[in-house]
C-alpha atoms as a PDB file:
ATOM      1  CA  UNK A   1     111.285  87.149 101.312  1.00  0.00           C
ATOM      2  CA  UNK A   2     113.515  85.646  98.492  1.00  0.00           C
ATOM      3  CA  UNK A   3     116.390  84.178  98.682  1.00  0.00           C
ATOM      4  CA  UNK A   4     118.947  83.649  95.752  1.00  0.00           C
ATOM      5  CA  UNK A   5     121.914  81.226  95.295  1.00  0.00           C
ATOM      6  CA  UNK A   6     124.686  83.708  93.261  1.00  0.00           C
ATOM      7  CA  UNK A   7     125.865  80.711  90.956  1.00  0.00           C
ATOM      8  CA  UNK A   8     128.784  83.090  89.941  1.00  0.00           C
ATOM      9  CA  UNK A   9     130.219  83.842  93.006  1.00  0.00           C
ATOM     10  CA  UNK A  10     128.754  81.362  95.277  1.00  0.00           C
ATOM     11  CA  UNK A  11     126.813  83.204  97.643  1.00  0.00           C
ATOM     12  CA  UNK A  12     123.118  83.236  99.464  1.00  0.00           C
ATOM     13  CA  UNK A  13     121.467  86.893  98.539  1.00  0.00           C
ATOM     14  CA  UNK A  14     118.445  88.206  99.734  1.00  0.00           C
ATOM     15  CA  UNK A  15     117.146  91.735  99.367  1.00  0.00           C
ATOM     16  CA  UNK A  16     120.322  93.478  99.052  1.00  0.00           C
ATOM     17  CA  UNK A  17     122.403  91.421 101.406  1.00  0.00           C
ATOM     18  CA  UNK A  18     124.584  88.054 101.605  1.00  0.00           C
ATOM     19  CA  UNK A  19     124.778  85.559 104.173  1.00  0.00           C
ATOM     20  CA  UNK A  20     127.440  84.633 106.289  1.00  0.00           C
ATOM     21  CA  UNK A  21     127.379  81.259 106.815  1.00  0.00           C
ATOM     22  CA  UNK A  22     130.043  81.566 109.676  1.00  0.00           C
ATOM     23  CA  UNK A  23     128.491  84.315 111.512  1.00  0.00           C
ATOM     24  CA  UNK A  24     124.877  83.354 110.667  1.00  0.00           C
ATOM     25  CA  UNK A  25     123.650  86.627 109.972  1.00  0.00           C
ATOM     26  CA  UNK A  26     123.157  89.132 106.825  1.00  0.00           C
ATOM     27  CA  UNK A  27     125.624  91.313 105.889  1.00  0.00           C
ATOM     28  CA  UNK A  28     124.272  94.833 103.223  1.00  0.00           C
ATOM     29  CA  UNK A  29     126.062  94.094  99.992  1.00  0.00           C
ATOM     30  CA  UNK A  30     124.308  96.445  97.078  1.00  0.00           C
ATOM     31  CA  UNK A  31     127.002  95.294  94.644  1.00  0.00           C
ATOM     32  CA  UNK A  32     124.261  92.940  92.500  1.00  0.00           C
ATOM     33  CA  UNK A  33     120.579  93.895  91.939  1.00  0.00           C
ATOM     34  CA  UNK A  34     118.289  90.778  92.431  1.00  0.00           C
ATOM     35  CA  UNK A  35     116.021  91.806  89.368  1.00  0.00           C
ATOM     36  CA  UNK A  36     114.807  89.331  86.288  1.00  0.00           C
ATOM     37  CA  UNK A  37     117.672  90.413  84.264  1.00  0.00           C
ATOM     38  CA  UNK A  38     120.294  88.743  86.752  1.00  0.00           C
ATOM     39  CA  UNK A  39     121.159  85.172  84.986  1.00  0.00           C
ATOM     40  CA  UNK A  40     123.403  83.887  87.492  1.00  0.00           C
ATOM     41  CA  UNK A  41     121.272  84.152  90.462  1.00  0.00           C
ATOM     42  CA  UNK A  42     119.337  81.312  90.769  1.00  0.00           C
ATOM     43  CA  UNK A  43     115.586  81.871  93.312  1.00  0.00           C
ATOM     44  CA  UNK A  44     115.793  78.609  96.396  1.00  0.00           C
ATOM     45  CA  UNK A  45     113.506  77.845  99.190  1.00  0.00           C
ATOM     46  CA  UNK A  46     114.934  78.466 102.652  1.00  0.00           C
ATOM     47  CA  UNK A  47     115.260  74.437 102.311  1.00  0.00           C
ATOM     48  CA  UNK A  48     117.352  74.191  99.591  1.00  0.00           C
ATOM     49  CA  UNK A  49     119.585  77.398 100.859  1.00  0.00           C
ATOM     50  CA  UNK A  50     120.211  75.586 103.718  1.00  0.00           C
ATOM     51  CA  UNK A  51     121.494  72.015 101.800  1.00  0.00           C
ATOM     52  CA  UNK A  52     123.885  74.544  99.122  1.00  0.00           C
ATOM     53  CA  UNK A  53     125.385  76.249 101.886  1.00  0.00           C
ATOM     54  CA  UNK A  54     126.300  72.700 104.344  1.00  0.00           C
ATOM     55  CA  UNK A  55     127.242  71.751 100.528  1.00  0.00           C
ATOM     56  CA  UNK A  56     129.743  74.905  99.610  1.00  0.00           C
ATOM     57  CA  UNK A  57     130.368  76.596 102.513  1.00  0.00           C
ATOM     58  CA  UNK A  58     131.696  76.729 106.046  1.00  0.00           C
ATOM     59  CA  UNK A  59     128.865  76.825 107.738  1.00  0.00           C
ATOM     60  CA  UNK A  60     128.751  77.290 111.817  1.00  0.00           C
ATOM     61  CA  UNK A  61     127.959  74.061 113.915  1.00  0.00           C
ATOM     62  CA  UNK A  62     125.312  75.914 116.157  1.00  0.00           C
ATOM     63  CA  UNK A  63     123.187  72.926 116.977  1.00  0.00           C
ATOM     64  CA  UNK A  64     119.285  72.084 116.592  1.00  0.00           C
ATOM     65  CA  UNK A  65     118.194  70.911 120.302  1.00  0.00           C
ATOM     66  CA  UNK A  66     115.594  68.129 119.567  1.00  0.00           C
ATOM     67  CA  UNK A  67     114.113  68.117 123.599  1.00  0.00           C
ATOM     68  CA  UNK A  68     111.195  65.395 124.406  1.00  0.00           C
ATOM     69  CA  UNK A  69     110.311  62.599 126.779  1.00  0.00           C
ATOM     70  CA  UNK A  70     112.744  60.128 128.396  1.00  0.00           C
ATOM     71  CA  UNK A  71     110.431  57.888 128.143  1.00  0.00           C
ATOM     72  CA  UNK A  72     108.441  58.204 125.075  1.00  0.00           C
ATOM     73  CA  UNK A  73     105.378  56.492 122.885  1.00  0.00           C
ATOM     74  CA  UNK A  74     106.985  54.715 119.988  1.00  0.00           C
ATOM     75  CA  UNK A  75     105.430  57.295 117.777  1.00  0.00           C
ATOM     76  CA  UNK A  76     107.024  59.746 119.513  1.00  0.00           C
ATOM     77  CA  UNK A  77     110.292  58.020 118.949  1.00  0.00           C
ATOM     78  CA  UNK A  78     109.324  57.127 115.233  1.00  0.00           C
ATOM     79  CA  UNK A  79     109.267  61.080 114.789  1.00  0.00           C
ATOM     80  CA  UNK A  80     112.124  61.767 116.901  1.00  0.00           C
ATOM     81  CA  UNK A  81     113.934  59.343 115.037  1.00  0.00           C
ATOM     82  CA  UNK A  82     113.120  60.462 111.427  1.00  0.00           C
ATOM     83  CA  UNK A  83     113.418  64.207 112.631  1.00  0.00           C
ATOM     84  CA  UNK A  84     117.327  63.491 113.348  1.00  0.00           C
ATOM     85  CA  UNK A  85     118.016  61.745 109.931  1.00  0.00           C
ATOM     86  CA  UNK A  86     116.751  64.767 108.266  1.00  0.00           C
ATOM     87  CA  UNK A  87     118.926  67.327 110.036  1.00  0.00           C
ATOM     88  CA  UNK A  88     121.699  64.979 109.317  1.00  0.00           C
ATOM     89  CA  UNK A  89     121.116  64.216 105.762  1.00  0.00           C
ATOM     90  CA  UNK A  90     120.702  68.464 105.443  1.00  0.00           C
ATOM     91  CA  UNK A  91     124.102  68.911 107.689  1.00  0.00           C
ATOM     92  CA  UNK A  92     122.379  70.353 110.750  1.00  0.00           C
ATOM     93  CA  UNK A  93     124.374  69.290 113.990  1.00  0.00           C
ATOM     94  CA  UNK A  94     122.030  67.432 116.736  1.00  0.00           C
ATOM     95  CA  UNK A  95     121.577  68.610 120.101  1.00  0.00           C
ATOM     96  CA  UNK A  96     119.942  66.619 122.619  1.00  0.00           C
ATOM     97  CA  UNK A  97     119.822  65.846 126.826  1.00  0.00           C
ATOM     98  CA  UNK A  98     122.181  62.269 125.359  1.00  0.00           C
ATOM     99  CA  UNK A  99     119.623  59.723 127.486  1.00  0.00           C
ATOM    100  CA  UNK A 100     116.593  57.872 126.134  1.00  0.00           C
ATOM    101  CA  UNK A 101     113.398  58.190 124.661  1.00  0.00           C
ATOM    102  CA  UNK A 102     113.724  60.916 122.321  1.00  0.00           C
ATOM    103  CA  UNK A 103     116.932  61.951 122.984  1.00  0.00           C
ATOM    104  CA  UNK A 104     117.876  58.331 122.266  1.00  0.00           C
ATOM    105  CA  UNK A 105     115.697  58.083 118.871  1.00  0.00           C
ATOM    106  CA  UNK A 106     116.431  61.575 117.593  1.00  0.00           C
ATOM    107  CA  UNK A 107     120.364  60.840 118.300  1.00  0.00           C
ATOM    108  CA  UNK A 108     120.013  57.438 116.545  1.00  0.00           C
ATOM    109  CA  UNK A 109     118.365  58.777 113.192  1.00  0.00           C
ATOM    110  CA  UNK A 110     121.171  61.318 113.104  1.00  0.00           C
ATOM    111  CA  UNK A 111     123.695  58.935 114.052  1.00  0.00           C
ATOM    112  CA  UNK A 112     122.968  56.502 111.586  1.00  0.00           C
ATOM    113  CA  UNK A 113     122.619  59.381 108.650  1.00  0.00           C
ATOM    114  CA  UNK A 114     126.209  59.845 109.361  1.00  0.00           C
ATOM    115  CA  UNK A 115     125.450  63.406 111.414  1.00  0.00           C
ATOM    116  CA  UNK A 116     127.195  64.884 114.313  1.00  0.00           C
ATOM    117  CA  UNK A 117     125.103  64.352 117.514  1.00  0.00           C
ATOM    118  CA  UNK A 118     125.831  66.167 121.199  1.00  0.00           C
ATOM    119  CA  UNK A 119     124.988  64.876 124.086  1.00  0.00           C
ATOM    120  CA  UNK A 120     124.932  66.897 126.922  1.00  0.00           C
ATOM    121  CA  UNK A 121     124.341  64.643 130.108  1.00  0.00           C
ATOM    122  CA  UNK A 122     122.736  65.720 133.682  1.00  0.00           C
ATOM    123  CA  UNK A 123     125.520  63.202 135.128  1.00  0.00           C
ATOM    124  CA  UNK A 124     129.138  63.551 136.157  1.00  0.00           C
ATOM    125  CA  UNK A 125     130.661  60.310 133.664  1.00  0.00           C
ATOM    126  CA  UNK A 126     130.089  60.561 129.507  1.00  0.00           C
ATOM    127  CA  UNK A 127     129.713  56.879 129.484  1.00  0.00           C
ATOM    128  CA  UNK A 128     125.569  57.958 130.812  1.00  0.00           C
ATOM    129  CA  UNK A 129     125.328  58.912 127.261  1.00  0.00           C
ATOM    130  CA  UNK A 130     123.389  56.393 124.899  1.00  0.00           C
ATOM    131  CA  UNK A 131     125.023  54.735 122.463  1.00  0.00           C
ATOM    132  CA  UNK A 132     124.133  57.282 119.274  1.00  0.00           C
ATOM    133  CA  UNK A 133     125.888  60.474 120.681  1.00  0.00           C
ATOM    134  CA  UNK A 134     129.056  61.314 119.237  1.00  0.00           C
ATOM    135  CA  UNK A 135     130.012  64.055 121.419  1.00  0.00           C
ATOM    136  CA  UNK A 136     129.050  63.427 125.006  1.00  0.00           C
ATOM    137  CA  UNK A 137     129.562  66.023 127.510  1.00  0.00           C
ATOM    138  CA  UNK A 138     129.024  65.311 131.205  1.00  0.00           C
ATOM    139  CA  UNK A 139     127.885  68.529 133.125  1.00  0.00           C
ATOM    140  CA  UNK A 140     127.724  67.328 136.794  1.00  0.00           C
ATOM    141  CA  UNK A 141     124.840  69.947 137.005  1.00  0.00           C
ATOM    142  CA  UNK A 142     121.251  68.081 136.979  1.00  0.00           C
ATOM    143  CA  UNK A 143     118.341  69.453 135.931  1.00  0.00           C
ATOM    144  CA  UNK A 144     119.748  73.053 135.367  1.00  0.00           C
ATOM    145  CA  UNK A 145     121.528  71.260 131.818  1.00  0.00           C
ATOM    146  CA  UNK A 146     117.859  72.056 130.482  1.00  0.00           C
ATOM    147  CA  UNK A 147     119.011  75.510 130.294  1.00  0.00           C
ATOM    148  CA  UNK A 148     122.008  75.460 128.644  1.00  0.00           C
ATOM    149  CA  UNK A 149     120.507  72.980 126.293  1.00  0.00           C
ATOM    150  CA  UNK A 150     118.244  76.308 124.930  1.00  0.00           C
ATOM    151  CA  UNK A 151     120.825  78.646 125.239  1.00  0.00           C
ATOM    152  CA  UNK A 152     123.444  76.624 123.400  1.00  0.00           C
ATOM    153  CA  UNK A 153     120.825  75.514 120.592  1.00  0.00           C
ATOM    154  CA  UNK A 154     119.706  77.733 117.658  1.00  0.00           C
ATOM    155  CA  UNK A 155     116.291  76.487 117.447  1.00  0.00           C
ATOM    156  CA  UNK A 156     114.592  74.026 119.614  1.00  0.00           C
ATOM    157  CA  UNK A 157     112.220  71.168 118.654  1.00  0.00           C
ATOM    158  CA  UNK A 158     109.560  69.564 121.148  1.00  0.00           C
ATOM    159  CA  UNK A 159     108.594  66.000 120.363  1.00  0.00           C
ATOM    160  CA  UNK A 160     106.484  64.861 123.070  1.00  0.00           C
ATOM    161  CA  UNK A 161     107.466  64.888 126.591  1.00  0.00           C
ATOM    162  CA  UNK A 162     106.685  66.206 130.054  1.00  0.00           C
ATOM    163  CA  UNK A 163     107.499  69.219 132.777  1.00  0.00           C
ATOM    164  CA  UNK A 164     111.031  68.873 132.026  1.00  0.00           C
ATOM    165  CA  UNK A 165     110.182  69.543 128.221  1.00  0.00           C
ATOM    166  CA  UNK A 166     108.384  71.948 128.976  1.00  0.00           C
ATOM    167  CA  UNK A 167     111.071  74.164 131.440  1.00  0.00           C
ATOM    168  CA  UNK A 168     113.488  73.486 127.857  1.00  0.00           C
ATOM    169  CA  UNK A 169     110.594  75.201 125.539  1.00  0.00           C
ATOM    170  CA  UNK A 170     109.994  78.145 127.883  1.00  0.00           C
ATOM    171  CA  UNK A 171     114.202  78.569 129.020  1.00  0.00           C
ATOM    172  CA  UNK A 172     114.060  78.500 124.461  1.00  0.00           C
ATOM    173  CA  UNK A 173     111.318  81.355 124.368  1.00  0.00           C
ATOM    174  CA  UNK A 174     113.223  83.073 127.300  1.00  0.00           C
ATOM    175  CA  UNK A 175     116.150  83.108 125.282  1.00  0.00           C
ATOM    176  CA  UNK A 176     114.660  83.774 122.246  1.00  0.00           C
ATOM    177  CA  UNK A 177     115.235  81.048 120.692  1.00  0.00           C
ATOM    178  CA  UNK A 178     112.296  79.787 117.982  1.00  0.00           C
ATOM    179  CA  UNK A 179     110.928  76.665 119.667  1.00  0.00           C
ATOM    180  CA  UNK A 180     109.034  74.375 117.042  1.00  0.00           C
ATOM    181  CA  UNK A 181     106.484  71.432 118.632  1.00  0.00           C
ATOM    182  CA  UNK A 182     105.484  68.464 116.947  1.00  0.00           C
ATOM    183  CA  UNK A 183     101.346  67.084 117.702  1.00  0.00           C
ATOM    184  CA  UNK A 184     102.568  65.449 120.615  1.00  0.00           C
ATOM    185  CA  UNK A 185     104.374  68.228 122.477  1.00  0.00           C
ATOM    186  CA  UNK A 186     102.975  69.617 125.158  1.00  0.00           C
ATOM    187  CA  UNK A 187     101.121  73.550 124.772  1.00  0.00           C
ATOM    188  CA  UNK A 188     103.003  76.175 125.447  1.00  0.00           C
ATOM    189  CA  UNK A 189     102.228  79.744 124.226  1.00  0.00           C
ATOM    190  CA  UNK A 190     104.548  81.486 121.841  1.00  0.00           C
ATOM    191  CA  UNK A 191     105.882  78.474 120.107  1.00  0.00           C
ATOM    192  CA  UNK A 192     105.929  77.504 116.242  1.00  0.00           C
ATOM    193  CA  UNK A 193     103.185  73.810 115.939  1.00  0.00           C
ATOM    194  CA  UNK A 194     104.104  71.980 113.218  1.00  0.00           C
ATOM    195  CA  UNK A 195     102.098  69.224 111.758  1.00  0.00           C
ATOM    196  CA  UNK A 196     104.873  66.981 111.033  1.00  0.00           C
ATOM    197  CA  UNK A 197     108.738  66.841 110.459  1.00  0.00           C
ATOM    198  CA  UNK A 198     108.804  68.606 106.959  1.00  0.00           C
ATOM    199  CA  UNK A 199     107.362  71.045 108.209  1.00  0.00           C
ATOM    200  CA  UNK A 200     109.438  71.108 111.295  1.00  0.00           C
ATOM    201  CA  UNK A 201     112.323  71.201 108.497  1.00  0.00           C
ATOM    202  CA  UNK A 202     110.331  74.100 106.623  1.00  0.00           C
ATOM    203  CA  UNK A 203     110.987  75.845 109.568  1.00  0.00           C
ATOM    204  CA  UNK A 204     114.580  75.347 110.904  1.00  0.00           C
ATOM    205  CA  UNK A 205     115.911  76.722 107.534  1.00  0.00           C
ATOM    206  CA  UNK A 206     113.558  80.117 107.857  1.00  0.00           C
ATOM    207  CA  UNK A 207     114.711  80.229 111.183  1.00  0.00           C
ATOM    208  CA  UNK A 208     118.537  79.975 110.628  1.00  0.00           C
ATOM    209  CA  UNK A 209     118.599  82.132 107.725  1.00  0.00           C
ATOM    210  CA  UNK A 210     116.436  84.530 110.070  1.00  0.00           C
ATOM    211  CA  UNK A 211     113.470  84.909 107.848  1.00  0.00           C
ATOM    212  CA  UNK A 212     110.941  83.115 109.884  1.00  0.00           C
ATOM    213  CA  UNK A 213     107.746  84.390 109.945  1.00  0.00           C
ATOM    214  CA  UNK A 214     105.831  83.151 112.597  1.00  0.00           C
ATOM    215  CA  UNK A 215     102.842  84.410 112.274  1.00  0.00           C
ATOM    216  CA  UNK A 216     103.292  82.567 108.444  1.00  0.00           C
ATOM    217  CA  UNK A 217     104.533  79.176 110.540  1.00  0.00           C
END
């Protein structure tokens, strides 16, 4: 499915339609025919859509969970780690459980890449958060947090991790939610395996400009 940056009027186009970068969604607007005579539309990956419109536009802060194991292999927190500098360097807002091990490492790459990281804790006090979250939120509510950690996310990504990863992938697929897994997540049917964290990236874009394809993932 193409995708077209209007360099004249600075908007996304695909197929007949623009995207709202506030309401996330495609709107029908007929008013410019993507053809090859069109000079001001300009053809972008999902990728590079993505980066122009956290560039131009007011874009919605619904976050990317990154969901793993508290306490994780370091090459689990190696990818964690580089998976939240990229959402940060794209402008992506970070989503995690705010504890260690993956949480910890994905919060810290985004952290550090100057991105917006949430934290949302199991525990009654924010000071349970690790150091890297920037917007800790103390629930009081336990285990059930691994819910509204898939609900409130707009995709969810699996690096590693246990049972408790795994009740976050399926409450994402319940939700219907695209849930991508990294090597060393655990197998769960219906989600998107990538093979590393561009690909991972590949994928968030497709899925928040809702032209994912996963049979294609």
């Amino acid at each position: 499915m193409p995708i077209y940056i209007d360099t004249e009027k600075m908007l996304l186009r695909c197929e007949g339609r623009i995207f709202d970068p506030w309401g996330l969604c495609w709107i029908d607007d007929a008013s410019v025919s993507v053809d090859k005579g069109a000079g001001d539309l300009r053809p972008v990956s999902a990728e590079d859509a993505m980066r122009w419109l956290f560039e131009t536009q007011k874009v919605r802060q619904v976050p990317v969970a990154v969901i793993g194991a508290k306490d994780a292999s370091d090459q689990e927190c190696s990818d964690a780690e580089a998976l939240g500098a990229a959402l940060a360097n794209v402008g992506y807002t970070l989503l995690t459980g705010g504890r260690t091990g993956v949480m910890e490492a994905a919060s810290r790459g985004a952290y550090q890449a100057g991105g917006l990281v949430l934290g949302l804790l199991p525990g009654d006090e924010f000071d349970t958060a690790n150091s890297y979250v920037s917007v800790p939120l103390a629930t009081g509510i336990g285990p059930t947090r691994n819910s509204v950690i898939a609900r409130s996310a707009r995709v969810l990504v699996a690096v590693g991790g246990g049972y408790g990863t795994i009740t976050e992938m399926a409450y994402g697929l319940h939700y219907n939610r695209p849930v991508f897994a990294l090597p060393s997540a655990p197998e769960v049917p219906d989600i998107v395996r990538c093979k590393d964290v561009p690909a991972v990236m590949a994928g968030i874009a497709c899925a928040f400009l809702g032209v994912l394809d996963r049979d294609d993932a």
